[in-house]
C-alpha atoms as a PDB file:
ATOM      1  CA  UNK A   1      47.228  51.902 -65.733  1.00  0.00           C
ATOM      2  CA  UNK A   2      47.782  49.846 -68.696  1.00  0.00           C
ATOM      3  CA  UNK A   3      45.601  50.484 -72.540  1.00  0.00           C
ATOM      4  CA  UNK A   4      45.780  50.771 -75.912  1.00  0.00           C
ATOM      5  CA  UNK A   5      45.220  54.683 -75.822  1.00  0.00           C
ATOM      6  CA  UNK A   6      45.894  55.483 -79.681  1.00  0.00           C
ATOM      7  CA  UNK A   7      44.543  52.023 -81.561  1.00  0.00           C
ATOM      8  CA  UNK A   8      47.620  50.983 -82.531  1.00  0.00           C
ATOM      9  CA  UNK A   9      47.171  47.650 -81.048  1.00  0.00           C
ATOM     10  CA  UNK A  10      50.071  47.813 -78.744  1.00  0.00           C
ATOM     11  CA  UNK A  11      49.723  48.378 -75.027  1.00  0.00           C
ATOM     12  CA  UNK A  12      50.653  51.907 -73.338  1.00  0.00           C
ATOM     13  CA  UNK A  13      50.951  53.477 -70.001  1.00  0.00           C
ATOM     14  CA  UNK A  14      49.001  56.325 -68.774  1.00  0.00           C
ATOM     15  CA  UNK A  15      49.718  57.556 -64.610  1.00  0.00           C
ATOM     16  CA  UNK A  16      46.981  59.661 -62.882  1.00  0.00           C
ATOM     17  CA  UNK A  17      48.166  62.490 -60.626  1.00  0.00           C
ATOM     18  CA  UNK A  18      45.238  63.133 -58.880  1.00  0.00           C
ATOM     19  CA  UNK A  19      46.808  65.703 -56.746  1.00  0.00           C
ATOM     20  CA  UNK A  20      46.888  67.985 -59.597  1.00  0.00           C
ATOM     21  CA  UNK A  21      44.551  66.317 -61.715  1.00  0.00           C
ATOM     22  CA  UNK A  22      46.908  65.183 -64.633  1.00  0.00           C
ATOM     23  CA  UNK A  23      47.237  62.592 -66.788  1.00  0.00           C
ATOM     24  CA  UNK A  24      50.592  60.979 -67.735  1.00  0.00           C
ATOM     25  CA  UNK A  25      50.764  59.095 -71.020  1.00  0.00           C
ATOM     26  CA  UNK A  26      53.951  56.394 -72.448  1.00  0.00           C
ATOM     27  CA  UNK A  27      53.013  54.890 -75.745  1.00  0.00           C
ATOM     28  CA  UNK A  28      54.021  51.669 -76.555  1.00  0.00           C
ATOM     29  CA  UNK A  29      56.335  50.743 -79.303  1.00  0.00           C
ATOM     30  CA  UNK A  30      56.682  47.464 -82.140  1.00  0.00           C
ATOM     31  CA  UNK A  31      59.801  46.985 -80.819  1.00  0.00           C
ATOM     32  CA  UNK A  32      58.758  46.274 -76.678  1.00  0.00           C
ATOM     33  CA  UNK A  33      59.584  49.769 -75.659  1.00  0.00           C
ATOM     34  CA  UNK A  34      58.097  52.591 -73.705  1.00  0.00           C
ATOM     35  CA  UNK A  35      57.801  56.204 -75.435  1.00  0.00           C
ATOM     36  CA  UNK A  36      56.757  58.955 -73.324  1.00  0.00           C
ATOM     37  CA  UNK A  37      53.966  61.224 -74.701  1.00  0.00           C
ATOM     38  CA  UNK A  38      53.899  64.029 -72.301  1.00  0.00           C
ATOM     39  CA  UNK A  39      50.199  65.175 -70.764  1.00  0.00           C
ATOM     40  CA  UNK A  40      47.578  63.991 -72.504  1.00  0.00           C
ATOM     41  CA  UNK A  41      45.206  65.743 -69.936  1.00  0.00           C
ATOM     42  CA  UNK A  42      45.021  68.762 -67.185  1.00  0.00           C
ATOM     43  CA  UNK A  43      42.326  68.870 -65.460  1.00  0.00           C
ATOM     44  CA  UNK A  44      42.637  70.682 -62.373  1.00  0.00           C
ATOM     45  CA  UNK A  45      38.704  70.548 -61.492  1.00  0.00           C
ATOM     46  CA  UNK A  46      38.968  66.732 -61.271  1.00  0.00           C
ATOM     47  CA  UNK A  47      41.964  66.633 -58.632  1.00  0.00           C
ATOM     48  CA  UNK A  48      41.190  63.514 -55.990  1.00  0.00           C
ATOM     49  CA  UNK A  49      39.145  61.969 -58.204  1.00  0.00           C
ATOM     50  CA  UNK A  50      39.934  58.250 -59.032  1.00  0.00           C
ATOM     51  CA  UNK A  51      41.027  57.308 -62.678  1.00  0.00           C
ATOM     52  CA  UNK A  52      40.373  53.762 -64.712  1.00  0.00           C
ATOM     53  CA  UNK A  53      40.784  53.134 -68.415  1.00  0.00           C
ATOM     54  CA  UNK A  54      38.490  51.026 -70.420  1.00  0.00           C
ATOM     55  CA  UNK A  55      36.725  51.768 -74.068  1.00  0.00           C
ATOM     56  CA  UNK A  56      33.709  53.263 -73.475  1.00  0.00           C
ATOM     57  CA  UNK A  57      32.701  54.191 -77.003  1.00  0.00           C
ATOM     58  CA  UNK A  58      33.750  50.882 -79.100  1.00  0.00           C
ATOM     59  CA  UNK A  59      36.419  52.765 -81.464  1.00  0.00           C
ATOM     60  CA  UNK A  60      38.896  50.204 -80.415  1.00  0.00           C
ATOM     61  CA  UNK A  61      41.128  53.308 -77.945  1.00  0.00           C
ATOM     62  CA  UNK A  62      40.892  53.297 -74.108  1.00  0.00           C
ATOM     63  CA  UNK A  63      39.708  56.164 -72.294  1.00  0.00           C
ATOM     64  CA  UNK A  64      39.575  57.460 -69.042  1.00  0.00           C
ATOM     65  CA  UNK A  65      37.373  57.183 -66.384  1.00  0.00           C
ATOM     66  CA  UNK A  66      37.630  59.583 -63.366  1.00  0.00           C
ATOM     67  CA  UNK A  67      34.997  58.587 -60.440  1.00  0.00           C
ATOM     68  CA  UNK A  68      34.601  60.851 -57.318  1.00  0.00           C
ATOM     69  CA  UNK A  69      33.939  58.499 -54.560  1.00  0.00           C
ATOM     70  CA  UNK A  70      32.566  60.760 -52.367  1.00  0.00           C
ATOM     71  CA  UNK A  71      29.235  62.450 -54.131  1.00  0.00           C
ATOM     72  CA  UNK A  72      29.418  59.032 -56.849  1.00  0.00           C
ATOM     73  CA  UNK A  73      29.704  61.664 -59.984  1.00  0.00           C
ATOM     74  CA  UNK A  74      31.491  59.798 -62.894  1.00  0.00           C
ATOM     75  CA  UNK A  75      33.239  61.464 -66.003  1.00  0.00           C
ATOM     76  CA  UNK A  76      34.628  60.408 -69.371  1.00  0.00           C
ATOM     77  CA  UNK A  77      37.624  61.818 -71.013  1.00  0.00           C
ATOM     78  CA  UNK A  78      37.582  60.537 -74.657  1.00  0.00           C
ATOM     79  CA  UNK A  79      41.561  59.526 -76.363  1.00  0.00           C
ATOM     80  CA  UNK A  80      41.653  61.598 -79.537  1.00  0.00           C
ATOM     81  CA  UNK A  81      44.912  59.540 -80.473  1.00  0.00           C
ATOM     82  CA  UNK A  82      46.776  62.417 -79.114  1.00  0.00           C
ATOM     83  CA  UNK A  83      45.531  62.990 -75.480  1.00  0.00           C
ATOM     84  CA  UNK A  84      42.328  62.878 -73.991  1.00  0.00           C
ATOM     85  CA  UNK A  85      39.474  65.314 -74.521  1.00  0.00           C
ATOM     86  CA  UNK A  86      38.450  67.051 -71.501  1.00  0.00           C
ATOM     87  CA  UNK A  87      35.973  65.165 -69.267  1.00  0.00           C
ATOM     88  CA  UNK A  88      32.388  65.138 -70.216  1.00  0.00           C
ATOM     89  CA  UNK A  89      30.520  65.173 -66.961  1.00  0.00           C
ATOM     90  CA  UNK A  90      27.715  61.485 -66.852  1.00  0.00           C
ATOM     91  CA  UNK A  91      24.163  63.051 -65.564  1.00  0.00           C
ATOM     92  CA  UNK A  92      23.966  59.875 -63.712  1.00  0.00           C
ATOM     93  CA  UNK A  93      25.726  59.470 -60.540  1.00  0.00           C
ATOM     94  CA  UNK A  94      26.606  56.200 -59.292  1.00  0.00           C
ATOM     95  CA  UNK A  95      24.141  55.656 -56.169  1.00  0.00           C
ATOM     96  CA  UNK A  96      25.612  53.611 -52.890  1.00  0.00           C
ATOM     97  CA  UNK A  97      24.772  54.125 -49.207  1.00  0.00           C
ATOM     98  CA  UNK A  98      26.370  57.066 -47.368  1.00  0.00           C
ATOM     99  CA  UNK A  99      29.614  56.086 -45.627  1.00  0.00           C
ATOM    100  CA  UNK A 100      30.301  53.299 -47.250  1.00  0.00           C
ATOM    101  CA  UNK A 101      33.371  52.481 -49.140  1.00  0.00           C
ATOM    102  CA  UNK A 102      32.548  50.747 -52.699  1.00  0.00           C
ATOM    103  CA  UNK A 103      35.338  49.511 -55.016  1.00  0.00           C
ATOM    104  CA  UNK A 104      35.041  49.708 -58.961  1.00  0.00           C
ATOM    105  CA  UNK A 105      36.378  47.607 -62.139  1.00  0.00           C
ATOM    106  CA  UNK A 106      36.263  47.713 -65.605  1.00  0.00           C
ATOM    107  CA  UNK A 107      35.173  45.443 -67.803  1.00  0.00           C
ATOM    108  CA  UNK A 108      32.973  44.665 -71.025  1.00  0.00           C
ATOM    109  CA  UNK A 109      30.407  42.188 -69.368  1.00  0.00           C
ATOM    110  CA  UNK A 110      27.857  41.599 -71.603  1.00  0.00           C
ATOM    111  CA  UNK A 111      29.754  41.329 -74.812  1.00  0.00           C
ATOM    112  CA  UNK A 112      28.898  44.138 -76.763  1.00  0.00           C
ATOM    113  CA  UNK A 113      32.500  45.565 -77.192  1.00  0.00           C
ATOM    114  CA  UNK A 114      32.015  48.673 -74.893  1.00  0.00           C
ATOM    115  CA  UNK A 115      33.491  48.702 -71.126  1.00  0.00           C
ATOM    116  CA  UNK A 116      31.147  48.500 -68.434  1.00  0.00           C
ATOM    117  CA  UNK A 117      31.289  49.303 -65.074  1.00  0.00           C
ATOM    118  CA  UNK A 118      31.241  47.232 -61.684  1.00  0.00           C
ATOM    119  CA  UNK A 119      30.639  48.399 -58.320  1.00  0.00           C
ATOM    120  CA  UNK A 120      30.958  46.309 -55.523  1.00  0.00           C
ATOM    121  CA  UNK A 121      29.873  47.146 -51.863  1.00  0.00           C
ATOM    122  CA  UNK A 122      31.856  45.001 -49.366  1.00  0.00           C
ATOM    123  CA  UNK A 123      29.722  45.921 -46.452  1.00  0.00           C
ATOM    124  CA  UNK A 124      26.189  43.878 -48.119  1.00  0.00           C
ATOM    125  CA  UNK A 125      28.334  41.541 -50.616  1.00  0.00           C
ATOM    126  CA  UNK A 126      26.432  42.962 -53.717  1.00  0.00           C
ATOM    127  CA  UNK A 127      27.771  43.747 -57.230  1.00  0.00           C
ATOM    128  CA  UNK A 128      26.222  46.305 -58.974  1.00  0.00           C
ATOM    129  CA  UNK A 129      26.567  46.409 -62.817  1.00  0.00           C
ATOM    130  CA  UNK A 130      26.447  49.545 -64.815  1.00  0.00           C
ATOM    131  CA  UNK A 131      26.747  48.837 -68.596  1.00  0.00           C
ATOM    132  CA  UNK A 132      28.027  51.662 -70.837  1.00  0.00           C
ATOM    133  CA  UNK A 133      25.997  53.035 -73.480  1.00  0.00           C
ATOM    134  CA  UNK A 134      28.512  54.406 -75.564  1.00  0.00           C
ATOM    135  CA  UNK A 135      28.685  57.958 -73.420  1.00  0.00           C
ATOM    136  CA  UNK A 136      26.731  57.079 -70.655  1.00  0.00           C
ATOM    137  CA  UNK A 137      25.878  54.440 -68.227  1.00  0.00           C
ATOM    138  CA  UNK A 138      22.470  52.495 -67.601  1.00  0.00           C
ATOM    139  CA  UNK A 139      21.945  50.212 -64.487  1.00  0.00           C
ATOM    140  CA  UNK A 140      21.349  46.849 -64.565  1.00  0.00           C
ATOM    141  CA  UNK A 141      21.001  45.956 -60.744  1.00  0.00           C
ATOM    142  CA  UNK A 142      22.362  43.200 -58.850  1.00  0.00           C
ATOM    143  CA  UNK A 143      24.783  40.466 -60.977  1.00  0.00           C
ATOM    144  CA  UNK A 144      25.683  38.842 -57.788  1.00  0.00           C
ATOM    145  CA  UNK A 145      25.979  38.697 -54.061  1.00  0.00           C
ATOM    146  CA  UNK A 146      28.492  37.096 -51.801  1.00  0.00           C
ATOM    147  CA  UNK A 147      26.093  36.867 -48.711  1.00  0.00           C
ATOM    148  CA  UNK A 148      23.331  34.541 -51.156  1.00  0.00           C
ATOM    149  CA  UNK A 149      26.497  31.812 -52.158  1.00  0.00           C
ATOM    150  CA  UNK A 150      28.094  31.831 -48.673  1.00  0.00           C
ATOM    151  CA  UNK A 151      31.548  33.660 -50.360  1.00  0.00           C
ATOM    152  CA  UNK A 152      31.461  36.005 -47.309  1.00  0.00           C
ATOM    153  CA  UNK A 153      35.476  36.028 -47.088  1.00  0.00           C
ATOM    154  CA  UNK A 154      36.038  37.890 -50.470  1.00  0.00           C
ATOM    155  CA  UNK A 155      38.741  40.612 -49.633  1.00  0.00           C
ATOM    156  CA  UNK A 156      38.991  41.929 -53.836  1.00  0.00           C
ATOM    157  CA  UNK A 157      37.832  41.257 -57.336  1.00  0.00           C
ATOM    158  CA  UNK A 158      38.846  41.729 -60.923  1.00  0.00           C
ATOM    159  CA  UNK A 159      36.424  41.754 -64.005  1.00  0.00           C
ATOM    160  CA  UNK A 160      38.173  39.658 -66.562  1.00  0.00           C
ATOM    161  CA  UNK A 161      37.763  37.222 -69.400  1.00  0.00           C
ATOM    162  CA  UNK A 162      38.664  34.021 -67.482  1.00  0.00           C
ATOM    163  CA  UNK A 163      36.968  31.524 -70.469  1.00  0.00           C
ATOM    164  CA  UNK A 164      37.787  33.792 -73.659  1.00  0.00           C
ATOM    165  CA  UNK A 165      34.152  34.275 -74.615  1.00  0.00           C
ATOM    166  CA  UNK A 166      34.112  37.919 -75.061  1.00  0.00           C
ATOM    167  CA  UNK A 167      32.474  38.785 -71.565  1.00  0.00           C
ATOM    168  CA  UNK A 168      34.124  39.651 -68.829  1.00  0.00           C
ATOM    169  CA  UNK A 169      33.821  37.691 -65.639  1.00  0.00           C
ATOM    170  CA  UNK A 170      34.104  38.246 -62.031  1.00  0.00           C
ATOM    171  CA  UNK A 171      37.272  37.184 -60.151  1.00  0.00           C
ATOM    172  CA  UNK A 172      37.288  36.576 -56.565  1.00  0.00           C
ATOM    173  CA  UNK A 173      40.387  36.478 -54.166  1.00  0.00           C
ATOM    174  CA  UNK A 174      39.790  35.352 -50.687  1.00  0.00           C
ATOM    175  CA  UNK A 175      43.815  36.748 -49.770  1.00  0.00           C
ATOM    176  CA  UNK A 176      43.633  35.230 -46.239  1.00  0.00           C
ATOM    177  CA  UNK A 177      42.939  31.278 -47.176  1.00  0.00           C
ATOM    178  CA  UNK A 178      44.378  32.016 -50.808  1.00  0.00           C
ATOM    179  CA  UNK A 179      40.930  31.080 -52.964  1.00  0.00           C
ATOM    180  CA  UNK A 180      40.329  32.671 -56.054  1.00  0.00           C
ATOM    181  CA  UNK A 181      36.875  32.027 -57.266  1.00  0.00           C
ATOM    182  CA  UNK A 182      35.512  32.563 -61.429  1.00  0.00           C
ATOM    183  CA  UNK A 183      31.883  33.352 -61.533  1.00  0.00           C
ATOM    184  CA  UNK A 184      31.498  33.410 -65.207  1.00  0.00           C
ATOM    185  CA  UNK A 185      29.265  35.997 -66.631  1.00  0.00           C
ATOM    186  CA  UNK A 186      26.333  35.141 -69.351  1.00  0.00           C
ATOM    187  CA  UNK A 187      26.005  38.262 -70.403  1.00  0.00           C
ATOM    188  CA  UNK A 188      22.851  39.379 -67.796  1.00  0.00           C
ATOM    189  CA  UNK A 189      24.404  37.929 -64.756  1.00  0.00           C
ATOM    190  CA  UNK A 190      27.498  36.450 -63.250  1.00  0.00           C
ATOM    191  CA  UNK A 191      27.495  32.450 -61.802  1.00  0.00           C
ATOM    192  CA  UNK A 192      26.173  31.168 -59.696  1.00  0.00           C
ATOM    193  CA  UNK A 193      28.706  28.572 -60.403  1.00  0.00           C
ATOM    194  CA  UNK A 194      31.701  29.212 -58.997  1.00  0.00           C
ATOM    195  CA  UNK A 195      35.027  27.767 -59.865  1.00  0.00           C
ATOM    196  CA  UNK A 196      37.743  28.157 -56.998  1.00  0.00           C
ATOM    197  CA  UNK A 197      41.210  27.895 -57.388  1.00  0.00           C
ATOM    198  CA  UNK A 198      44.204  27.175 -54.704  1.00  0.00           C
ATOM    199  CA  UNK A 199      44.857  28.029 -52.270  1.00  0.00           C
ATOM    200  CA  UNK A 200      47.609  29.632 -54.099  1.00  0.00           C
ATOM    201  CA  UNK A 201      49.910  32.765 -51.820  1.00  0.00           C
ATOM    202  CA  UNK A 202      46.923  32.426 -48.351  1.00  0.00           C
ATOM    203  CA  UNK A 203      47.885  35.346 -46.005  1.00  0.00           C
ATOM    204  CA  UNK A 204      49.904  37.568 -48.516  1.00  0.00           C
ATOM    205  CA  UNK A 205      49.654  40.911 -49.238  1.00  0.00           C
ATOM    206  CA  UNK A 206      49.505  41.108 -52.754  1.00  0.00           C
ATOM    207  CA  UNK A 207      48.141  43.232 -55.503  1.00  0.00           C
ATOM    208  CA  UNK A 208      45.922  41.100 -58.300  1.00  0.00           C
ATOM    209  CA  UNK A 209      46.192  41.363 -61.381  1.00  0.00           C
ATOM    210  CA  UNK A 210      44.940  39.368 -64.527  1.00  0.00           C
ATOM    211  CA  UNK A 211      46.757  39.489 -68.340  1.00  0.00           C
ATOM    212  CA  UNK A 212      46.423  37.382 -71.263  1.00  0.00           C
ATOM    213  CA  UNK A 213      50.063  35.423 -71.082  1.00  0.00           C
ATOM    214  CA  UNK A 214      49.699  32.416 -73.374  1.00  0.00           C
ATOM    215  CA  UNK A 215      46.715  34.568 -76.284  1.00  0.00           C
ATOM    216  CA  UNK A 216      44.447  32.056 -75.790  1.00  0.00           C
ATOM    217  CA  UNK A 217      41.788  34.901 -75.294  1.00  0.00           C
ATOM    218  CA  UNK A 218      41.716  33.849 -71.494  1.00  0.00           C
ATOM    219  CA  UNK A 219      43.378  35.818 -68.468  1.00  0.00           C
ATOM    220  CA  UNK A 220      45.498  34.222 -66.526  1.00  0.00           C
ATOM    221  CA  UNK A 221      46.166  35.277 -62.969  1.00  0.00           C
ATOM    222  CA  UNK A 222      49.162  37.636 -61.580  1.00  0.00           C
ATOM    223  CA  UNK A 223      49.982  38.763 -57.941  1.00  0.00           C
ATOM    224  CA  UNK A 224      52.549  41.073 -57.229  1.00  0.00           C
ATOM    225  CA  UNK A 225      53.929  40.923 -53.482  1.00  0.00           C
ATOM    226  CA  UNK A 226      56.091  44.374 -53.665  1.00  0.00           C
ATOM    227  CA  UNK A 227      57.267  43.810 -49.996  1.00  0.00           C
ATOM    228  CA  UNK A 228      58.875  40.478 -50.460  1.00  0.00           C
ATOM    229  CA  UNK A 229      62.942  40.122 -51.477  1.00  0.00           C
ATOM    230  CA  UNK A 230      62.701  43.553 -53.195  1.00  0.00           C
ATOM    231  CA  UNK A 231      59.153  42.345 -55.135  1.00  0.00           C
ATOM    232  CA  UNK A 232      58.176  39.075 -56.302  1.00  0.00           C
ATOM    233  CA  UNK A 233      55.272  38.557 -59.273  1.00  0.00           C
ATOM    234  CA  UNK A 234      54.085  35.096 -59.009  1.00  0.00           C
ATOM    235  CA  UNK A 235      52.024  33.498 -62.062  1.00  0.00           C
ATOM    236  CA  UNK A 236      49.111  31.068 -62.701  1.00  0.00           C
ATOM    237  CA  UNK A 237      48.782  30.109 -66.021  1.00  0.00           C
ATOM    238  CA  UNK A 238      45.152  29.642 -67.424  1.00  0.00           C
ATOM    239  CA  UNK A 239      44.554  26.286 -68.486  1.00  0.00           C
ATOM    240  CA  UNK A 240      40.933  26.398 -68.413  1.00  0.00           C
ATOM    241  CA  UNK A 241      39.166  25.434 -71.711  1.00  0.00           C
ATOM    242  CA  UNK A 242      34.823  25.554 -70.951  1.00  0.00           C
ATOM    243  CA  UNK A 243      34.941  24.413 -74.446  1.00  0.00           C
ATOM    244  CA  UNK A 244      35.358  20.721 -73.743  1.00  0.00           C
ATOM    245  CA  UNK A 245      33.043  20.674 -70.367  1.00  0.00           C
END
């Protein structure tokens, strides 16, 4: 996973061992490299628990997230600068249906410079927001659902500044036609309008991402194909400006 975990303004790495509930940490340096940092947290008691990185109190570092998928318990680590604190347990669980198999993202969605969290349940097409409190979570409900704008082929998602406006937006991917879809959030609610793009790398197997390649404030759109020549990373530049709709 990829943050700026000390607020020095320059991207690390941290790598989550959930087998043994550790966390990894390579600080980035001025001059483009990588410096490793050693453990920056052992947590045994949170082993097979999943790990994202977002800031979730505003102090401009990225913490970490661990979310146990199967009883919906979430937990916040806190950076210190020098490794993370140990987790601090949310009273709030996130609720979902029993067997069911949600997917999360991080993202600040309604502009207020913490990281919030998205839940999305493939099996009813919702996405749930959660928006961060500074050390907790509060739900909002239901941003948007595929089954109501007749986007029933979504396979993932990213939440990502697509128009540079300071909230995060949802991305779409429909991998099997190759239709990536913004729904743009205003700050309560994402779309309904829906801007699709492609099809661009239909029937792929690709991993998504999204990055900020030309600082316009705007991610543009990266997907990784690791099984392809030895690994291929195609790139979509952003070229969308709202600004002069």
């Amino acid at each position: 996973m990829v943050g700026d975990f000390n607020g020095d303004g320059i991207d690390d790495i941290t790598v989550w061992y959930s087998q043994l509930g550790q966390c990894h940490v390579a600080l980035g340096t001025a001059e483009g490299g990588m410096h490793p940092s050693g453990v920056w947290l052992h947590s045994p008691d949170y082993a097979d628990w999943d790990a994202h990185t977002g800031d979730f109190n505003g102090n401009g570092r990225d913490d970490l997230l661990l979310w146990n998928r199967a009883s919906g318990l979430v937990a916040l680590a806190f950076s210190d600068l020098h490794g993370f604190r140990q987790p601090l347990l949310q009273t709030e669980r996130i609720q979902y249906d029993p067997g069911t198999t949600p997917t999360l993202d991080i993202g600040d969605v309604n502009g207020d410079g913490l990281d919030d969290l998205v839940l999305w349940h493939p099996s009813s097409g919702i996405f749930e927001v959660w928006v961060g409190q500074g050390g907790r979570f509060n739900y909002e409900g239901v941003w948007f659902r595929t089954d109501a704008s007749q986007l029933d082929s979504i396979t993932s998602f990213r939440v990502t500044d697509m128009d540079g406006d300071g909230c995060d937006d949802l991305l779409l991917m429909d991998r099997v036609q190759g239709y990536w879809y913004i729904m743009y959030s205003s700050g309560k609610t994402f779309g309904p309008e829906a801007s699709r793009f492609g099809p661009w790398l239909p029937g792929k197997e690709i991993l998504p991402l999204t990055l900020d390649l030309a600082g316009s404030g705007r991610a543009s759109l990266l997907a990784w194909s690791p099984d392809q020549s030895g690994g291929i990373l195609d790139v979509a530049i952003n070229t969308l400006d709202r600004t002069r709709i």
